[in-house]
Protein backbone atom coordinates (compact mmCIF):
# COMPACT_ATOMS: atom_id res chain seq x y z
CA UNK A 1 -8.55 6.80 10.67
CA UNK A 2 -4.96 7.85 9.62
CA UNK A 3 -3.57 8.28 6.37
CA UNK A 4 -0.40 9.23 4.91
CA UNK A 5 1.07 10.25 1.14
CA UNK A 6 4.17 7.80 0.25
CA UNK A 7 5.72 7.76 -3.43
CA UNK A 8 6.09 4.28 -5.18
CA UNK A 9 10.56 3.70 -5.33
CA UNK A 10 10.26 -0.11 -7.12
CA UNK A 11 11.85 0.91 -10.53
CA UNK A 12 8.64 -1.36 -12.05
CA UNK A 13 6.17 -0.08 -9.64
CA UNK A 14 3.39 -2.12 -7.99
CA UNK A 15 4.08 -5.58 -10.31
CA UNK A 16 2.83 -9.06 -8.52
CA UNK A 17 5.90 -9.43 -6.48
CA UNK A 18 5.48 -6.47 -4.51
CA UNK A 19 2.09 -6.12 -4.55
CA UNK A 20 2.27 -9.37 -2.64
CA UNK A 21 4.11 -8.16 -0.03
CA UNK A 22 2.13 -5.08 0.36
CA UNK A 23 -0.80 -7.40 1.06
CA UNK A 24 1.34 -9.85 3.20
CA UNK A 25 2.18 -6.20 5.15
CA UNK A 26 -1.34 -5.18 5.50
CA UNK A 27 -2.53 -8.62 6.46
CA UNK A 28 -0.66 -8.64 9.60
CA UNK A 29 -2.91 -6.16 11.40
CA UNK A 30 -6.70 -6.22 11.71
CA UNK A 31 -7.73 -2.56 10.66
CA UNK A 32 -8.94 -1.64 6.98
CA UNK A 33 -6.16 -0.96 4.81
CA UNK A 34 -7.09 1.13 1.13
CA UNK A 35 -4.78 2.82 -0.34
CA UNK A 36 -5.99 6.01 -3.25
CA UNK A 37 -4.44 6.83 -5.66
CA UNK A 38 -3.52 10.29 -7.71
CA UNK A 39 -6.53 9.40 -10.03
CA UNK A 40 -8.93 8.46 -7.72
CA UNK A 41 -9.00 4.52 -7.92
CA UNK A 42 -9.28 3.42 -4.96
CA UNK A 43 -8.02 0.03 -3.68
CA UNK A 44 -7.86 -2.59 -0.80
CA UNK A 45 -4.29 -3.14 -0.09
CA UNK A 46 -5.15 -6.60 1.31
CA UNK A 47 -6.09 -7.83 -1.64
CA UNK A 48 -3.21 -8.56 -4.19
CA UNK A 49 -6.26 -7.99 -6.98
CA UNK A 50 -7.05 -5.25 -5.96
CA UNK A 51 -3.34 -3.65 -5.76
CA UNK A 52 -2.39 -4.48 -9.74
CA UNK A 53 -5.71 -3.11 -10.64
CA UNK A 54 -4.63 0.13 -9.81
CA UNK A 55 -1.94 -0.31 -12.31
CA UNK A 56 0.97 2.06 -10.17
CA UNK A 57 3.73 2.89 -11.40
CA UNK A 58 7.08 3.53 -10.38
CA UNK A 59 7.49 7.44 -8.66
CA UNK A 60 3.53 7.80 -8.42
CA UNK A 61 2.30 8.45 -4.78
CA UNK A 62 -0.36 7.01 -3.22
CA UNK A 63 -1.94 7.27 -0.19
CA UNK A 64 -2.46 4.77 2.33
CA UNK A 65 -5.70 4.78 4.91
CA UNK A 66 -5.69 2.28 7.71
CA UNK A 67 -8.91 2.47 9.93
CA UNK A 68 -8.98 0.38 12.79
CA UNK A 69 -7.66 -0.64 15.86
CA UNK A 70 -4.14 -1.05 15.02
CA UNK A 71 -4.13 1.43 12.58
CA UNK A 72 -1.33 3.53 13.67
CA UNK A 73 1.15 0.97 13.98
CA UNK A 74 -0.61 -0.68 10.11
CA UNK A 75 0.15 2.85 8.49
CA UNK A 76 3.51 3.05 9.58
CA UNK A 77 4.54 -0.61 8.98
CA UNK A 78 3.00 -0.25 6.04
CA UNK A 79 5.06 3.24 4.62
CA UNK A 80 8.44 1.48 5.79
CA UNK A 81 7.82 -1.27 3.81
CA UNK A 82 6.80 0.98 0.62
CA UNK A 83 9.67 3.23 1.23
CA UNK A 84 12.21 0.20 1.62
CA UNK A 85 11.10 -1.21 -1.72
CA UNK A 86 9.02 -4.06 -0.68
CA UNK A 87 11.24 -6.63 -0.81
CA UNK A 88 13.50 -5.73 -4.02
């Protein structure tokens, strides 16, 4: 299991266009993908559901958990595409 702290840059934070990418992201690789966040609420980032229900805002962090076979290469796909803006 790896896991790292990344802060939310989408000026609207996690909305249903970039939640869908997140998903889209963590789809792509077989390992468990949650993500926590500063109040506890835990969520599974391949489930777009599951991602607005933790209602994040913009500058929050949260932090991602892949565990699984790919999970090294999930968690850091997965950062990038947090830290580019997911799409917008």
């Amino acid at each position: 299991m790896v896991s790292r702290k990344v802060k939310i840059v989408n000026a609207t934070g996690l909305h249903l266009r970039p939640a869908g990418v997140l998903c889209e992201t963590a789809m792509k690789y077989k390992a468990k993908v949650t993500f926590t966040t500063d109040n506890h609420y835990e969520a599974n980032a391949k489930s777009v559901l599951g991602v607005l229900g933790a209602c994040v805002k913009a500058g929050e962090e949260i932090t991602i958990i892949c565990d699984g076979e790919d999970e090294a290469a999930a968690l850091e796909d997965i950062v990038n595409s947090i830290e580019s803006g997911l799409g917008e």
